[in-house]
Protein backbone atom coordinates (compact mmCIF):
# COMPACT_ATOMS: atom_id res chain seq x y z
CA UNK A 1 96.45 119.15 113.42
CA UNK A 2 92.78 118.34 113.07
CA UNK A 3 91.49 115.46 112.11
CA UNK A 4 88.38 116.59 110.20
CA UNK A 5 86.48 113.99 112.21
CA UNK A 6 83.69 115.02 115.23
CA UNK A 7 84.50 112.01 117.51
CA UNK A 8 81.57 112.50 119.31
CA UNK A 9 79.17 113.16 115.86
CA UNK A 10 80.68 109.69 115.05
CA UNK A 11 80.10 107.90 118.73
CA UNK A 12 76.57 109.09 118.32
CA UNK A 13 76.06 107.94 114.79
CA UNK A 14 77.55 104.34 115.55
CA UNK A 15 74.87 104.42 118.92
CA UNK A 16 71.80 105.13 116.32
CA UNK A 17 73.08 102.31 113.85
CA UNK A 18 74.07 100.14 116.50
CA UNK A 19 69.90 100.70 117.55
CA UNK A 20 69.21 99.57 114.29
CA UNK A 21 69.06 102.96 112.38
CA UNK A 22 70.15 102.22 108.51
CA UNK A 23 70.81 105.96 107.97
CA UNK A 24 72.96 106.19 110.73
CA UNK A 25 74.95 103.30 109.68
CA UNK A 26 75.42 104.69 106.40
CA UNK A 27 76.40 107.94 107.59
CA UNK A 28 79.19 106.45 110.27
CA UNK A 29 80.34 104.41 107.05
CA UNK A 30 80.65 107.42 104.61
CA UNK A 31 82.12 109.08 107.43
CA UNK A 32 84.91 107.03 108.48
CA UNK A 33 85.58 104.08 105.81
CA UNK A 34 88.39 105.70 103.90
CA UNK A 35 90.35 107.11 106.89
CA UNK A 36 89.89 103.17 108.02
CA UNK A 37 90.97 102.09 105.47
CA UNK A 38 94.05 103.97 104.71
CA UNK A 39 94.79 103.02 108.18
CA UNK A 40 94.30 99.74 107.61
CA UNK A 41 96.27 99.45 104.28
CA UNK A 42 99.36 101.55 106.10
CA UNK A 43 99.48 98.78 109.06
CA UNK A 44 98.57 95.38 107.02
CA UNK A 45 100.73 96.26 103.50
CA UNK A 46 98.01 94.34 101.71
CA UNK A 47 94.94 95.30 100.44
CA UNK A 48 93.22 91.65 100.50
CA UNK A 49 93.84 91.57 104.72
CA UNK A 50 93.14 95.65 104.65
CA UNK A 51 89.30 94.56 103.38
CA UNK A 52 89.10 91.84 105.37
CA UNK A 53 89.92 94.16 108.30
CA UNK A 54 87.07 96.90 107.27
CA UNK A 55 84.53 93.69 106.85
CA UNK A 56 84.77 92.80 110.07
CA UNK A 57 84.85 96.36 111.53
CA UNK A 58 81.72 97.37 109.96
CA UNK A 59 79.40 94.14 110.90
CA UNK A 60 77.08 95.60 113.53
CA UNK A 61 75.94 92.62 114.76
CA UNK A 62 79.19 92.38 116.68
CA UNK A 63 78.27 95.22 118.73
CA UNK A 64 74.83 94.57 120.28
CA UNK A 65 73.84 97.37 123.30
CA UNK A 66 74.47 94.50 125.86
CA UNK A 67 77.89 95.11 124.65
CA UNK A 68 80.26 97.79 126.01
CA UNK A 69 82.52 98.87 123.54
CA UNK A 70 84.51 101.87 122.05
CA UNK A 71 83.47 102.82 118.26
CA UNK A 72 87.28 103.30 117.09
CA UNK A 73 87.99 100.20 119.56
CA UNK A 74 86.49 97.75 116.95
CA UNK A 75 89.92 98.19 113.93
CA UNK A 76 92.05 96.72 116.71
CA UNK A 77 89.59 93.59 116.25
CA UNK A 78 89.96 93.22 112.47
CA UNK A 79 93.63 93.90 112.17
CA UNK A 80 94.30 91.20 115.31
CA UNK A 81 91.83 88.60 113.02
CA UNK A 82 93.36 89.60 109.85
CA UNK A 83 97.07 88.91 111.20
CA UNK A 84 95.51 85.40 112.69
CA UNK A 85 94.20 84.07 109.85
């Protein structure tokens, strides 16, 4: 089964954006909000901590280039603060 998704389309758009690139950004967010968020909704059962979730996944600033991390890596992040708080 195929997710539809070119993981490494995506790692490469979430590079650019992370380099500051606004088009890249929008194009990583087009490309993977809703599948985050039905992921999201599925695992939280509430749509409030589902938002909150995607807020915090899709604030750049988190993700600096001194910073090694994973593009998917980041929903782990926003559920585990959404289930804190």
């Amino acid at each position: 089964m195929s997710s539809g998704l070119d993981l490494n389309y995506i790692a490469d758009l979430f590079k650019e954006a992370r380099r500051g690139d606004s088009n890249a950004f929008a194009e990583f967010y087009a490309a993977t909000y809703q599948r985050e968020y039905a992921f999201a909704l599925r695992y939280l059962k509430q749509e409030h901590l589902a938002l909150e979730a995607l807020r915090n996944i899709y604030r750049l600033d988190r993700y600096r280039k001194n910073q090694q991390r994973r593009p998917y890596s980041c929903l782990a992040d926003g559920v585990e603060h959404s289930l804190l708080f």
